[in-house]
PDB file of N, CA and C in Angstrom:
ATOM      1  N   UNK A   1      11.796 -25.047  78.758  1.00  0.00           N
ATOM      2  CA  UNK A   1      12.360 -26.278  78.275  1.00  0.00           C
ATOM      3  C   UNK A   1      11.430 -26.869  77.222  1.00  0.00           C
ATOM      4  N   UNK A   2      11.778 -27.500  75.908  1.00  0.00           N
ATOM      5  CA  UNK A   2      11.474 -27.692  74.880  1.00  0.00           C
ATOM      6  C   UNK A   2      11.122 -29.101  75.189  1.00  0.00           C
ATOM      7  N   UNK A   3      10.245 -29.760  74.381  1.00  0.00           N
ATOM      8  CA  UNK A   3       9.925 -31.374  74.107  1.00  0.00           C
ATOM      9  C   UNK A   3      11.173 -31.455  73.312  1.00  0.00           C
ATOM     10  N   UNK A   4      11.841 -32.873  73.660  1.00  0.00           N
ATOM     11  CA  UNK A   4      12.863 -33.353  72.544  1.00  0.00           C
ATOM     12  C   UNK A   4      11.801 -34.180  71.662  1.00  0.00           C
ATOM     13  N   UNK A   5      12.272 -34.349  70.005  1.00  0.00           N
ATOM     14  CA  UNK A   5      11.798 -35.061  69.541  1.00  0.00           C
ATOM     15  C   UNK A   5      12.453 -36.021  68.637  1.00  0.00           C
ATOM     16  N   UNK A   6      12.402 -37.135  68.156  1.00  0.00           N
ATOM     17  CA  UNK A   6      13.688 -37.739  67.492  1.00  0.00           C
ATOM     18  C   UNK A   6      12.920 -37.565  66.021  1.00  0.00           C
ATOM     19  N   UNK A   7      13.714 -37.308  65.223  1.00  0.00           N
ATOM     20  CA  UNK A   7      13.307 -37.113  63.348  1.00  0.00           C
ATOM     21  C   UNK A   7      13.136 -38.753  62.930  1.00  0.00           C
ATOM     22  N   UNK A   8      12.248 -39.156  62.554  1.00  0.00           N
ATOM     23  CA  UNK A   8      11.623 -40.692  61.949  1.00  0.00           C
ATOM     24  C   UNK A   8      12.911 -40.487  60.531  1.00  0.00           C
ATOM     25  N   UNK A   9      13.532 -41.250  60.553  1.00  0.00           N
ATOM     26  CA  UNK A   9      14.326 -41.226  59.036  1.00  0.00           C
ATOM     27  C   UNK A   9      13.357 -41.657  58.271  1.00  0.00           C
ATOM     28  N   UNK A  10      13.594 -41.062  56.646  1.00  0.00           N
ATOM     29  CA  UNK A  10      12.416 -41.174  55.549  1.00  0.00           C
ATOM     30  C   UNK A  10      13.072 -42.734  54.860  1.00  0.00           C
ATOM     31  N   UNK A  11      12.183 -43.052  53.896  1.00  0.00           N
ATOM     32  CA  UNK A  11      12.973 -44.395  53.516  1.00  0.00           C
ATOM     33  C   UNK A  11      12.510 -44.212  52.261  1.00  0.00           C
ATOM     34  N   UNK A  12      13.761 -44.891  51.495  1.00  0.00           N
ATOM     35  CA  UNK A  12      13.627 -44.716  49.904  1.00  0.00           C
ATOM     36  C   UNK A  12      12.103 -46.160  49.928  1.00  0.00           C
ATOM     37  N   UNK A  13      12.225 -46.176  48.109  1.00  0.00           N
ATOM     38  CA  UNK A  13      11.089 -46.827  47.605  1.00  0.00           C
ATOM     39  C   UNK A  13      11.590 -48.385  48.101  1.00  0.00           C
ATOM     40  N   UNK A  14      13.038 -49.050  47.717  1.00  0.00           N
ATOM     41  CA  UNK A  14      13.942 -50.192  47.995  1.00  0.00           C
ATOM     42  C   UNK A  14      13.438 -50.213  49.951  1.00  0.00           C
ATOM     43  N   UNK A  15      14.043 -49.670  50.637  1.00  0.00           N
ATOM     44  CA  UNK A  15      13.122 -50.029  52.118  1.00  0.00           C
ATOM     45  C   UNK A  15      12.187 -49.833  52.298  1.00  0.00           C
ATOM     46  N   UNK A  16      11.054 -49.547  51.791  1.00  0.00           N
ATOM     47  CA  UNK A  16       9.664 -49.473  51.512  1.00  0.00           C
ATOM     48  C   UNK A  16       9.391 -50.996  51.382  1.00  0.00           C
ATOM     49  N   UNK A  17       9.759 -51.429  50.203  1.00  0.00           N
ATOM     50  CA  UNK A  17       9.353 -52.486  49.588  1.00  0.00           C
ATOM     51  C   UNK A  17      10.232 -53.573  50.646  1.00  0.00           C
ATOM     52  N   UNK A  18      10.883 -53.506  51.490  1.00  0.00           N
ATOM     53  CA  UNK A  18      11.243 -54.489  52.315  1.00  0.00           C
ATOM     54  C   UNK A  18      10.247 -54.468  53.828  1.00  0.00           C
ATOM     55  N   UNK A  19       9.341 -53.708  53.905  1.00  0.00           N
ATOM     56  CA  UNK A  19       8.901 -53.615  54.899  1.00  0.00           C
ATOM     57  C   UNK A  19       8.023 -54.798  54.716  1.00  0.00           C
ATOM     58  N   UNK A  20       7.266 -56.120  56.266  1.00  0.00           N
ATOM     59  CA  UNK A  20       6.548 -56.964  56.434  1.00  0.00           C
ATOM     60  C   UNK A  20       5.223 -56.851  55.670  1.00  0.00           C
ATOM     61  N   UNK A  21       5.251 -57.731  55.148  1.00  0.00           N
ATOM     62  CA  UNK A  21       3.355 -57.849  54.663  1.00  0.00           C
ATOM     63  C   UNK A  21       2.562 -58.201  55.905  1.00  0.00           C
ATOM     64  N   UNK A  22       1.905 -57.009  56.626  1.00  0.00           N
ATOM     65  CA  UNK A  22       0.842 -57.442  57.757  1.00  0.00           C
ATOM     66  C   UNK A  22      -0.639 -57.243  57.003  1.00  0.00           C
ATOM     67  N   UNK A  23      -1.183 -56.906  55.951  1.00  0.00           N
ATOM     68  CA  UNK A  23      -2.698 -57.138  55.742  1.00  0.00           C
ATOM     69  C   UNK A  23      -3.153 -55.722  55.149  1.00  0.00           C
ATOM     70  N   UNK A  24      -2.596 -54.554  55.698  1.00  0.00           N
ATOM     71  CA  UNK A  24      -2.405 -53.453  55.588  1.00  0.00           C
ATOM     72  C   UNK A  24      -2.362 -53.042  54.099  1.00  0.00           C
ATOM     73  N   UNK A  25      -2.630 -51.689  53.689  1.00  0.00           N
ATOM     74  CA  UNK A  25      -2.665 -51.245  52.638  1.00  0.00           C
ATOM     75  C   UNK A  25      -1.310 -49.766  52.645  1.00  0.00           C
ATOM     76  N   UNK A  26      -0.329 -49.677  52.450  1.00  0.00           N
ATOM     77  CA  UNK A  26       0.516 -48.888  52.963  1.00  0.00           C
ATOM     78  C   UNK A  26       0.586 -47.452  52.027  1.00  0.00           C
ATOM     79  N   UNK A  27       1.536 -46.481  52.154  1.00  0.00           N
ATOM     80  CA  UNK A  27       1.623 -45.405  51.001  1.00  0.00           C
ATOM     81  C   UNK A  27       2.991 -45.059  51.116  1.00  0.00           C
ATOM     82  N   UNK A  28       3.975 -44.417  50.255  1.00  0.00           N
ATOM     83  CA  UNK A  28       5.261 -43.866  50.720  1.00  0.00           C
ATOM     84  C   UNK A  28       4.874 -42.622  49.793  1.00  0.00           C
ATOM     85  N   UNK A  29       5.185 -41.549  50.942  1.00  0.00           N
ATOM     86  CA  UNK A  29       4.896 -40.587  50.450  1.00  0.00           C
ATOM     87  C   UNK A  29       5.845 -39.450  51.115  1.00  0.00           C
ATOM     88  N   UNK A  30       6.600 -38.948  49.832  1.00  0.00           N
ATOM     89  CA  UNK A  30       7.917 -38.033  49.748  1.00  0.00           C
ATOM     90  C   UNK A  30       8.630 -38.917  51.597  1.00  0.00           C
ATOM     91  N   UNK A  31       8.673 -40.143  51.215  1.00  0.00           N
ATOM     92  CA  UNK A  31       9.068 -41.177  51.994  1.00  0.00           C
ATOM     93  C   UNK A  31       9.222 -41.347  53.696  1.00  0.00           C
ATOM     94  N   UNK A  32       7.852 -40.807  53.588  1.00  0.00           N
ATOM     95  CA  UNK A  32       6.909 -41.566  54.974  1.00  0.00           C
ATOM     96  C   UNK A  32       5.794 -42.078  54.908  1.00  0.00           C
ATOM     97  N   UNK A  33       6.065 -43.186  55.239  1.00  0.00           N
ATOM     98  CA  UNK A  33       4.782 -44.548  55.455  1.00  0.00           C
ATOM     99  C   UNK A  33       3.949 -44.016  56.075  1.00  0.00           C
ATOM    100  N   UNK A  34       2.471 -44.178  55.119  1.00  0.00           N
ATOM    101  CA  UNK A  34       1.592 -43.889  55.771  1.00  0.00           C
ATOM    102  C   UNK A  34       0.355 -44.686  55.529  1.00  0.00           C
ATOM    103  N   UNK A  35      -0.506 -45.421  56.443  1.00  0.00           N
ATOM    104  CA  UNK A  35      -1.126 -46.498  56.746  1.00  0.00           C
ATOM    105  C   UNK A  35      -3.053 -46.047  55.607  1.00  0.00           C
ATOM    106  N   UNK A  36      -3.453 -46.738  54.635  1.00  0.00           N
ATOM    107  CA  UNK A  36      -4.405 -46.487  53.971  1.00  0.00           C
ATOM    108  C   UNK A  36      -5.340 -47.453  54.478  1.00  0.00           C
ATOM    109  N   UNK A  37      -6.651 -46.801  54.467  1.00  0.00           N
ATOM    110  CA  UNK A  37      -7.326 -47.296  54.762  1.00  0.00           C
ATOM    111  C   UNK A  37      -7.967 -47.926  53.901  1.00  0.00           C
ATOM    112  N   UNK A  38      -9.183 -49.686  54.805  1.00  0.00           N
ATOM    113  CA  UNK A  38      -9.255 -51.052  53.635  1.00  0.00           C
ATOM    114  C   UNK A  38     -10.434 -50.286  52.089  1.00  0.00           C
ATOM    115  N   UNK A  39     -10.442 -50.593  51.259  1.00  0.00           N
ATOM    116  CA  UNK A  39     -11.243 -50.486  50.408  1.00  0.00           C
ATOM    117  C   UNK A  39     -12.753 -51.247  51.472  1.00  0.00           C
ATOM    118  N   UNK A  40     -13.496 -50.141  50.792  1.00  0.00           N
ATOM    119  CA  UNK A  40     -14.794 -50.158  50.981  1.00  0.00           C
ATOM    120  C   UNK A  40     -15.760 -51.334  49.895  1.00  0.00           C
ATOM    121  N   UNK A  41     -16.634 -52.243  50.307  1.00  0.00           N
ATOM    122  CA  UNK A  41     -17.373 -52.717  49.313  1.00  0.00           C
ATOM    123  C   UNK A  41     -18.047 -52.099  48.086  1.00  0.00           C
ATOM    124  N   UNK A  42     -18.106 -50.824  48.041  1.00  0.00           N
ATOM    125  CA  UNK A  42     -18.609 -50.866  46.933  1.00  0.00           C
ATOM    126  C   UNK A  42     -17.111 -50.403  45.710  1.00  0.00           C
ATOM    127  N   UNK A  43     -15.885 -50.391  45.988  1.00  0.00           N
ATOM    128  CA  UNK A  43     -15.077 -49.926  45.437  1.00  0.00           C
ATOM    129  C   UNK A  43     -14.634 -51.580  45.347  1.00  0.00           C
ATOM    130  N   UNK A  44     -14.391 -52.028  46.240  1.00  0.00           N
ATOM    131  CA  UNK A  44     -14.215 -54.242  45.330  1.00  0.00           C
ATOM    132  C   UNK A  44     -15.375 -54.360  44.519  1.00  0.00           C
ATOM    133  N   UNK A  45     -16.310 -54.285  44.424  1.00  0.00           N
ATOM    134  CA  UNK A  45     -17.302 -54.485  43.391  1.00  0.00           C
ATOM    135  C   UNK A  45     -17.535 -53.865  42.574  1.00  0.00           C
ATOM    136  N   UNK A  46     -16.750 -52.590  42.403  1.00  0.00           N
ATOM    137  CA  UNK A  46     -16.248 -51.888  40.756  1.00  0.00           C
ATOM    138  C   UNK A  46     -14.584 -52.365  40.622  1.00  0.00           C
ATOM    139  N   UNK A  47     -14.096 -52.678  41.260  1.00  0.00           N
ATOM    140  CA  UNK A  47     -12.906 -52.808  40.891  1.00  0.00           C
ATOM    141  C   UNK A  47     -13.092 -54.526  40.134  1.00  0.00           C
ATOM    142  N   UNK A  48     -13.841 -55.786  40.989  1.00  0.00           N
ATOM    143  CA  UNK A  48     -14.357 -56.507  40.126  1.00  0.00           C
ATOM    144  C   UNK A  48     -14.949 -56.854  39.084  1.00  0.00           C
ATOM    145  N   UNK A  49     -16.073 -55.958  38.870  1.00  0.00           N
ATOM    146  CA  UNK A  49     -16.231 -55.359  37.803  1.00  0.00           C
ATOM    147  C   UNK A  49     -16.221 -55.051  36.384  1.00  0.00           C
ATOM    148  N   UNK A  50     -14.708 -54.059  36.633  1.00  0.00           N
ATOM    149  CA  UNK A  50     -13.719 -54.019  35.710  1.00  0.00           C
ATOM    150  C   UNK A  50     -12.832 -54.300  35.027  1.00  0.00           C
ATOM    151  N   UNK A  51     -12.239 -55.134  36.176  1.00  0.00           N
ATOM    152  CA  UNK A  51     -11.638 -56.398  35.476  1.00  0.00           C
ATOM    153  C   UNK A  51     -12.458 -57.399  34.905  1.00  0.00           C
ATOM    154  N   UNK A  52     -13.378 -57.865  35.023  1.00  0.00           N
ATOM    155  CA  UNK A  52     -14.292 -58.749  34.368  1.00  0.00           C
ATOM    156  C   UNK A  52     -15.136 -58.194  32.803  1.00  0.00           C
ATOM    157  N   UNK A  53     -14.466 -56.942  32.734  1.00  0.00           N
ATOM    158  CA  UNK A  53     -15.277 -56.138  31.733  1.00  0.00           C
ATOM    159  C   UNK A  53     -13.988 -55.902  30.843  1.00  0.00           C
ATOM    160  N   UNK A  54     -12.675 -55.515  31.422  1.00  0.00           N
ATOM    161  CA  UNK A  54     -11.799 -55.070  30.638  1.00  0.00           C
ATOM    162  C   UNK A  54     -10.926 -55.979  30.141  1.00  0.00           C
ATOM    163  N   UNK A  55     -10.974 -57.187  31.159  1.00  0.00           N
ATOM    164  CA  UNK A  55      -9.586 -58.404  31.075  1.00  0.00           C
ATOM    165  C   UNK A  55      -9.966 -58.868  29.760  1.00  0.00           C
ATOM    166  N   UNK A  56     -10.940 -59.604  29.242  1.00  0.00           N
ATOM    167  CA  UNK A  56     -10.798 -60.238  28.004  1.00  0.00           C
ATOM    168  C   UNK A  56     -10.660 -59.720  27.013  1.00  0.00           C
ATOM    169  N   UNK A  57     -11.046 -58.698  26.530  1.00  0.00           N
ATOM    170  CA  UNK A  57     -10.972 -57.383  25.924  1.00  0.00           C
ATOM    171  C   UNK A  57      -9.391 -56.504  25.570  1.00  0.00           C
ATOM    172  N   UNK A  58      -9.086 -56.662  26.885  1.00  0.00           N
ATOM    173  CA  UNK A  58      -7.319 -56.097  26.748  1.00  0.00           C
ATOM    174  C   UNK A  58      -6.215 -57.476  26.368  1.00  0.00           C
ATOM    175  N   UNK A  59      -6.740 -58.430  26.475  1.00  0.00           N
ATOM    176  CA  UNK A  59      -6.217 -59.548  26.506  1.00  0.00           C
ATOM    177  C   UNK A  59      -5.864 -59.977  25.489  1.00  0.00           C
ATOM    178  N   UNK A  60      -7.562 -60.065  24.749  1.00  0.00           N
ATOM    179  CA  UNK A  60      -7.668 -60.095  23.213  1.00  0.00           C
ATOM    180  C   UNK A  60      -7.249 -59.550  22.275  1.00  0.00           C
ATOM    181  N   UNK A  61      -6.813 -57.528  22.765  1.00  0.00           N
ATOM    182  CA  UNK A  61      -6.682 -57.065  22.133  1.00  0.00           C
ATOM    183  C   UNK A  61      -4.977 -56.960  22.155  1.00  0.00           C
ATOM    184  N   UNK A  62      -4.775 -57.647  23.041  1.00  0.00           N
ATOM    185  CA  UNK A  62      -2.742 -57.367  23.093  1.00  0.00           C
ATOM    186  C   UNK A  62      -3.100 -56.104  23.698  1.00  0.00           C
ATOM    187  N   UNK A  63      -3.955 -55.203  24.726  1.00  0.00           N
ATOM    188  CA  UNK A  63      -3.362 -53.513  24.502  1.00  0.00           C
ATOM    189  C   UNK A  63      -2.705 -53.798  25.823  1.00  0.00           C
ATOM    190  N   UNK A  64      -2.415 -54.865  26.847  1.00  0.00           N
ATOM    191  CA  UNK A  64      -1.303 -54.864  27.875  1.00  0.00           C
ATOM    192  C   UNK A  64      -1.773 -55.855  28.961  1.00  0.00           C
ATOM    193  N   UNK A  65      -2.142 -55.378  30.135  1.00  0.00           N
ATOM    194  CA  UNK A  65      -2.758 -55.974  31.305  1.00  0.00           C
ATOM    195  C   UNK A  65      -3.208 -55.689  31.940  1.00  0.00           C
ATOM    196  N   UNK A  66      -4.575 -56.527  33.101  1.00  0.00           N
ATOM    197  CA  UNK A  66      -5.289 -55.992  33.563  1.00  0.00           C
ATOM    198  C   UNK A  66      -4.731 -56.108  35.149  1.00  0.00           C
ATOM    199  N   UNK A  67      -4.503 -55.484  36.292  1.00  0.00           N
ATOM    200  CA  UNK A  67      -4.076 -55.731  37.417  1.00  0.00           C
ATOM    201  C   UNK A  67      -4.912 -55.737  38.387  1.00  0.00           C
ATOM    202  N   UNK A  68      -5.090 -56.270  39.372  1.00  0.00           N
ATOM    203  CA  UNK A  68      -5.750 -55.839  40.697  1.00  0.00           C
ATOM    204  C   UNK A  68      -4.539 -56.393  42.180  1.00  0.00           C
ATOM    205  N   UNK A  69      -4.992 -55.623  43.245  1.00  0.00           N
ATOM    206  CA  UNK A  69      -4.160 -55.432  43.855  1.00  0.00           C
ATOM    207  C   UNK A  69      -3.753 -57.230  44.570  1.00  0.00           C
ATOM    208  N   UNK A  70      -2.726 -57.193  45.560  1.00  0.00           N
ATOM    209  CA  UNK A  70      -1.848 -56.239  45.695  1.00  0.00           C
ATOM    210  C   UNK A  70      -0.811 -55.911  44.818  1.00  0.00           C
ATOM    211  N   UNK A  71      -0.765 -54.887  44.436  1.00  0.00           N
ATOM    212  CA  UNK A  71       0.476 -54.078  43.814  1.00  0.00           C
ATOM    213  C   UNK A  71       0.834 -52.935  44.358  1.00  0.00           C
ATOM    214  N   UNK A  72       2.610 -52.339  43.935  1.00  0.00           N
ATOM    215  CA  UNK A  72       2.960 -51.574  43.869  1.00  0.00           C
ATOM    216  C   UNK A  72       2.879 -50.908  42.865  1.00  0.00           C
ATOM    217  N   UNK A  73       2.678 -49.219  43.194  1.00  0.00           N
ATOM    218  CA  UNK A  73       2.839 -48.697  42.357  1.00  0.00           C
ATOM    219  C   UNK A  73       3.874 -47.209  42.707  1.00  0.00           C
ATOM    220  N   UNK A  74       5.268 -47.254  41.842  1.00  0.00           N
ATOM    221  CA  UNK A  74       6.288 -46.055  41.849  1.00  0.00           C
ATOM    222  C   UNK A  74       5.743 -45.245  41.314  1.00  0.00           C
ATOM    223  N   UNK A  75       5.789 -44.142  41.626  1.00  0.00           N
ATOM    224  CA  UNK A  75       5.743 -42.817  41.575  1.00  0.00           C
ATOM    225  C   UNK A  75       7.256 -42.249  41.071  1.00  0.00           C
ATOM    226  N   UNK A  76       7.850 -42.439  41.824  1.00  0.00           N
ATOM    227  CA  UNK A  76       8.860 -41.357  42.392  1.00  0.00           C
ATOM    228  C   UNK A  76      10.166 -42.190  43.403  1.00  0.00           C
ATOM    229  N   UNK A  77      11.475 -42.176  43.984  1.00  0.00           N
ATOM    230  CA  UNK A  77      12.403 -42.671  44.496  1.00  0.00           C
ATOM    231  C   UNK A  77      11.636 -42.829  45.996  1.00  0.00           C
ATOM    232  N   UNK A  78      11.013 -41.514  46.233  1.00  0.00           N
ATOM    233  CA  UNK A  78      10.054 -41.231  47.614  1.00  0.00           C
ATOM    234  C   UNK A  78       8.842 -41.452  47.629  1.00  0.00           C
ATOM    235  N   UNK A  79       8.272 -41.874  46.273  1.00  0.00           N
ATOM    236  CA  UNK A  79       6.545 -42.274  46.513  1.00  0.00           C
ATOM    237  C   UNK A  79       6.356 -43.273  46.040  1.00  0.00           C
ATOM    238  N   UNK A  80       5.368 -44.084  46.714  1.00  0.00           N
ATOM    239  CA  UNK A  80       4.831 -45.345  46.105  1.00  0.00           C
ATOM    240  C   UNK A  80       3.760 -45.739  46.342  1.00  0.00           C
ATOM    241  N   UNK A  81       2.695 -46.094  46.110  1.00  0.00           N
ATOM    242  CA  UNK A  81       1.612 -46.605  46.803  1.00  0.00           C
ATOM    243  C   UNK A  81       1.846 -48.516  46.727  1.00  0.00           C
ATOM    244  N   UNK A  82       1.156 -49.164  47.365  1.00  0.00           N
ATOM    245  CA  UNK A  82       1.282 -50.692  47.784  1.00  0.00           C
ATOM    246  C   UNK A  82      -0.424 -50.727  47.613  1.00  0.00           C
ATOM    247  N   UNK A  83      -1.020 -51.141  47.148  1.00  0.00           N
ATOM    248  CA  UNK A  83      -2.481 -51.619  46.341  1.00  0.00           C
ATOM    249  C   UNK A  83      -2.622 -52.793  46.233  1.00  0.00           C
TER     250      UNK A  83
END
């Protein structure tokens, strides 16, 4: 006799992006959520950084914008990262 197992349905990028903001850093990937772990201090203090190095600079220069998280970012209908 076999383990039953039930199949997790995958979820597009649209139920992705409806899922709760708990604090979490999330991933959708070929669309299963998968839980990322927090940035480390020395990766906020280059990511600070950089923006403090690049923002006025890109700003000035019109070449677009500077982001820091949280954001999404699409990939794909099935991938996304949440940053």
């Amino acid at each position: 006799m076999g383990v039953r197992t039930e199949a997790i349905p995958k979820l597009t990028y649209e139920q992705f992006r409806q899922l709760p903001e708990d604090g979490k850093g999330y991933e959708l990937i070929r669309g299963e959520v998968h839980v990322t772990p927090a940035p480390t201090t020395t990766h906020q203090w280059v990511v600070h950084n950089l923006d403090l190095s690049l923002g006025p600079h890109v700003e000035r220069t019109r070449l677009g914008q500077v982001l820091t998280a949280p954001l999404d970012v699409r990939l794909s209908e099935e991938t996304a990262l949440r940053i």
